[in-house]
C-alpha atoms as a PDB file:
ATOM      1  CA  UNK A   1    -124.025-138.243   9.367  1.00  0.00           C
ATOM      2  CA  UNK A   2    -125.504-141.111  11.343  1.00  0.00           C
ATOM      3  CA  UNK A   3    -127.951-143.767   8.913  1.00  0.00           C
ATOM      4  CA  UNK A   4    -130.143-146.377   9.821  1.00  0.00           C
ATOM      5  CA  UNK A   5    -129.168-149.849  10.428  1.00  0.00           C
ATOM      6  CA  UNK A   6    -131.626-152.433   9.923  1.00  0.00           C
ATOM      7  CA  UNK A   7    -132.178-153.099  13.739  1.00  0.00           C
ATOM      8  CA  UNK A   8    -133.504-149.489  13.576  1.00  0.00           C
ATOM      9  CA  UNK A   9    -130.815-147.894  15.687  1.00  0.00           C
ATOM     10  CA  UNK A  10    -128.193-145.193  14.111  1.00  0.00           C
ATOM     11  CA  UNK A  11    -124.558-145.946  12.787  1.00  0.00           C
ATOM     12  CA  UNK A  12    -121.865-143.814  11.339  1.00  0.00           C
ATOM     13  CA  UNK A  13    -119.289-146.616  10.684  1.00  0.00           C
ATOM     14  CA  UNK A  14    -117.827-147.682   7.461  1.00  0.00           C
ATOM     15  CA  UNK A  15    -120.253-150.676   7.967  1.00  0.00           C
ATOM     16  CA  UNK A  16    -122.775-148.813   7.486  1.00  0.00           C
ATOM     17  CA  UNK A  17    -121.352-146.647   4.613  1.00  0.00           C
ATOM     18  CA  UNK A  18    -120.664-149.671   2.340  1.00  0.00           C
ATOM     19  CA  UNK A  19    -123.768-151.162   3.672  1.00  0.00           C
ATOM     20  CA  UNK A  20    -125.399-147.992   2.524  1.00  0.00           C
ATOM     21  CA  UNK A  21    -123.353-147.719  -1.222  1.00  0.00           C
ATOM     22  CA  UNK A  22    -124.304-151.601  -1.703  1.00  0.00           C
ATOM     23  CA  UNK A  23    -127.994-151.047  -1.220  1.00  0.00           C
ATOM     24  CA  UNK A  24    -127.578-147.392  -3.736  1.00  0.00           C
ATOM     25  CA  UNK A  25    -125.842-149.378  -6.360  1.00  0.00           C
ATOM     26  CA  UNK A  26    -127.916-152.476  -6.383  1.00  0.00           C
ATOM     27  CA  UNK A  27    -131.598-150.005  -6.168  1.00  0.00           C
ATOM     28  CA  UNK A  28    -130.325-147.229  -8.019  1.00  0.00           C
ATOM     29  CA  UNK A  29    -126.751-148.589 -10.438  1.00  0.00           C
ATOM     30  CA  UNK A  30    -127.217-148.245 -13.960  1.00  0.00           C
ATOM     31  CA  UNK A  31    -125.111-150.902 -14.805  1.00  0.00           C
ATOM     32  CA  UNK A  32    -122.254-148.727 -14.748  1.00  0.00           C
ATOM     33  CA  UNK A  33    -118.972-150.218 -15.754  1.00  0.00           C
ATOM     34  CA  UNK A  34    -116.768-147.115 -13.605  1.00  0.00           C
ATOM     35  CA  UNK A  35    -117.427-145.249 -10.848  1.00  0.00           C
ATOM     36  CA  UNK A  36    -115.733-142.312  -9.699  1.00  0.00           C
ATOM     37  CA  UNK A  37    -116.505-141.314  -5.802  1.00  0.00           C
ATOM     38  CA  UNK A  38    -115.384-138.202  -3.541  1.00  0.00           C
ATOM     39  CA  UNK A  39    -115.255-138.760  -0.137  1.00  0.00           C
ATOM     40  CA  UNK A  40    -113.968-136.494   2.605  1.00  0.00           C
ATOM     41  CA  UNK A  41    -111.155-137.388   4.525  1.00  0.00           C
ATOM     42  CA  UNK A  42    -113.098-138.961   7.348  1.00  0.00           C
ATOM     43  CA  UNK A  43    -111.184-142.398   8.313  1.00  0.00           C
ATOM     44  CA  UNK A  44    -114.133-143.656  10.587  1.00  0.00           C
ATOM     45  CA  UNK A  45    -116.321-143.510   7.702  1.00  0.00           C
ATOM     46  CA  UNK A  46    -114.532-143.241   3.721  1.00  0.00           C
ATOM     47  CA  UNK A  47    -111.074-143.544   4.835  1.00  0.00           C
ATOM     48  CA  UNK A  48    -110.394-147.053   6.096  1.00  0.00           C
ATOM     49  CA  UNK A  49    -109.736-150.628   5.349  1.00  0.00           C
ATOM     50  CA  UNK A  50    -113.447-151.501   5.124  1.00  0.00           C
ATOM     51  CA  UNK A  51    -114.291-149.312   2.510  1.00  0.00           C
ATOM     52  CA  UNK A  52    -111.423-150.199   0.672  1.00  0.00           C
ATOM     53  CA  UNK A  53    -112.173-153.979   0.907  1.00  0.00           C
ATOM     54  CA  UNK A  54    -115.517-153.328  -0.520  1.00  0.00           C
ATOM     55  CA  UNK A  55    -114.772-151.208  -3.412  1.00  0.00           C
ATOM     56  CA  UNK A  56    -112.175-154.033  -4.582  1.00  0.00           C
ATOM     57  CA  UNK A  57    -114.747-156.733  -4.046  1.00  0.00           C
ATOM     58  CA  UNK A  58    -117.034-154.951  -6.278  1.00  0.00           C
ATOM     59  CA  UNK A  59    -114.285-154.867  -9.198  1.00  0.00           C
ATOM     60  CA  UNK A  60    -113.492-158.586  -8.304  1.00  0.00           C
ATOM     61  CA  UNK A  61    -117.131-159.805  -8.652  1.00  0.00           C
ATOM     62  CA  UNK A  62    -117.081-158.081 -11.778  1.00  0.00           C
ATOM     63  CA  UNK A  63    -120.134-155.612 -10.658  1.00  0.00           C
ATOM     64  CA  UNK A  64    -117.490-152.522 -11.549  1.00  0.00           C
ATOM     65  CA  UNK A  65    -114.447-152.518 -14.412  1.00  0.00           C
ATOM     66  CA  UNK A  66    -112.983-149.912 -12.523  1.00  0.00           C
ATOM     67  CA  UNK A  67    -113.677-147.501  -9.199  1.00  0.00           C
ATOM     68  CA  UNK A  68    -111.654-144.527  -8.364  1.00  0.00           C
ATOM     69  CA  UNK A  69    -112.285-143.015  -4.911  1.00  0.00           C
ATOM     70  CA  UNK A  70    -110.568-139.576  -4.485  1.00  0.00           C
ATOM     71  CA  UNK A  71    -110.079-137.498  -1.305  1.00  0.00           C
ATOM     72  CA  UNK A  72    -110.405-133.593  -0.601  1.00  0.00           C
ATOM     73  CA  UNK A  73    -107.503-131.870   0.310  1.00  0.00           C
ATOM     74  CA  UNK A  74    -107.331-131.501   3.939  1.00  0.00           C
ATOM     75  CA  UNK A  75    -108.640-128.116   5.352  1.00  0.00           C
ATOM     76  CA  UNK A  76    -111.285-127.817   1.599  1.00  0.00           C
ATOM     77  CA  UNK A  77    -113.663-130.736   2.938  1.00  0.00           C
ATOM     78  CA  UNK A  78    -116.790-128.679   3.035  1.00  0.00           C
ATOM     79  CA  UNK A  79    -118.617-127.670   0.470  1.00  0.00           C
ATOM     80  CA  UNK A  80    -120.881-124.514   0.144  1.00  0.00           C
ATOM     81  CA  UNK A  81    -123.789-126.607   0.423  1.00  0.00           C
ATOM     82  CA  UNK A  82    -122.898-128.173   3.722  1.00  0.00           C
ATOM     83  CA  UNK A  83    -121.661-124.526   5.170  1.00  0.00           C
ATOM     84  CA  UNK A  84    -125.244-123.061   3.829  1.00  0.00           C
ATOM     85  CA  UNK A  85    -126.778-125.679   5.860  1.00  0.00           C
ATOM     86  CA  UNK A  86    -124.530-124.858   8.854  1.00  0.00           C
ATOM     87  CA  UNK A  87    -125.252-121.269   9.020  1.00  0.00           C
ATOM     88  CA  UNK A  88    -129.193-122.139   8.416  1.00  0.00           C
ATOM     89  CA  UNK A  89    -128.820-124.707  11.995  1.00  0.00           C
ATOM     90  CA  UNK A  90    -127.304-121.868  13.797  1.00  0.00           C
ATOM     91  CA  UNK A  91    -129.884-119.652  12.871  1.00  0.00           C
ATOM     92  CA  UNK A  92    -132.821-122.034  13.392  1.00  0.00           C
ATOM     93  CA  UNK A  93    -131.541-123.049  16.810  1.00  0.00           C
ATOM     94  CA  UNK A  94    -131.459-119.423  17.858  1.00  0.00           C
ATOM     95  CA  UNK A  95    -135.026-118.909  16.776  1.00  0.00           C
ATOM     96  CA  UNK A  96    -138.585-119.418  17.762  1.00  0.00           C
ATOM     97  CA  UNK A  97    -140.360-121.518  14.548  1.00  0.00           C
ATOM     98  CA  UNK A  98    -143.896-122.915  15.143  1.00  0.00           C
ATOM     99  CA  UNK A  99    -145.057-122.394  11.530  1.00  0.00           C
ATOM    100  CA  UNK A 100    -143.771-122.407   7.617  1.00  0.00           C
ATOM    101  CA  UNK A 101    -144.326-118.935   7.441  1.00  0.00           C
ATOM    102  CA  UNK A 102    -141.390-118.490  10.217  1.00  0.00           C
ATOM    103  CA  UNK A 103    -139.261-121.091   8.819  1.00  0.00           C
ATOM    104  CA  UNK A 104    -139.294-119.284   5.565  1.00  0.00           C
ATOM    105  CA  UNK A 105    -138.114-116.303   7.486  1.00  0.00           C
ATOM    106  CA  UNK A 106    -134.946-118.072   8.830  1.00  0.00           C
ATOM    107  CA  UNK A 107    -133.764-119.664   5.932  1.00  0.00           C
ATOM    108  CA  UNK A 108    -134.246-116.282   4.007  1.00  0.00           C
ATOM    109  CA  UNK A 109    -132.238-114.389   7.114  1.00  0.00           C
ATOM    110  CA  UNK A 110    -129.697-117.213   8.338  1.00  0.00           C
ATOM    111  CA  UNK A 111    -127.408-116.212   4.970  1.00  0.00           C
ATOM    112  CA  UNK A 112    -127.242-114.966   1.587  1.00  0.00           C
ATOM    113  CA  UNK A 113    -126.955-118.315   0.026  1.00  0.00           C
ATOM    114  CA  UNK A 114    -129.980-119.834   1.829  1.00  0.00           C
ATOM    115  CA  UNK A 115    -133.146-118.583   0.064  1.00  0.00           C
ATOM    116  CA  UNK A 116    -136.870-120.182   0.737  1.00  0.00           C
ATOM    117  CA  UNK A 117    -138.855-121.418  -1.940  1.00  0.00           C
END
């Protein structure tokens, strides 16, 4: 999942993961004393020393009490939503879609958990 960085070009780092949770908590926090995060087992991006430096120095600046990141098993890292998604990108890639009407069609035919609304 690349993001933008604020020169405007795409990242995928842990930089720009904390970079990205920083800017959430500070727009979007609630003043939350815990936090409780699930993260795939992706070292360039959840998994690493970065991310892990910057979750502590939130509990060390006092912005957190407490932050517990946990990991999905290895082999159960996707979720029906992302393998919904998946099957929909196959299907869309294989297809000619100029209009909504069409797209409609190939989310409705790309699976049985995809349905247009």
């Amino acid at each position: 999942a690349d993001t933008i960085r604020q020169d405007g070009k795409t990242g995928h780092g842990p930089n720009s993961v904390a970079s990205m949770m920083h800017h959430y908590f500070a727009k979007h926090g609630m003043q939350e004393k815990g936090c409780h995060l699930h993260c795939d087992n992706c070292g360039g991006q959840n998994k690493n020393r970065t991310m892990t430096a910057y979750l502590c120095w939130r509990v060390l600046m006092g912005l957190h009490q407490r932050i517990e990141l946990s990991f999905m098993l290895t082999g159960h890292t996707r979720c029906l939503v992302d393998g919904c998604f998946g099957l929909l990108k196959q299907k869309f890639r294989r297809s000619d879609c100029y209009t909504m009407k069409q797209l409609e069609a190939v989310v409705n035919e790309s699976a049985a958990c995809n349905q247009a609304r």
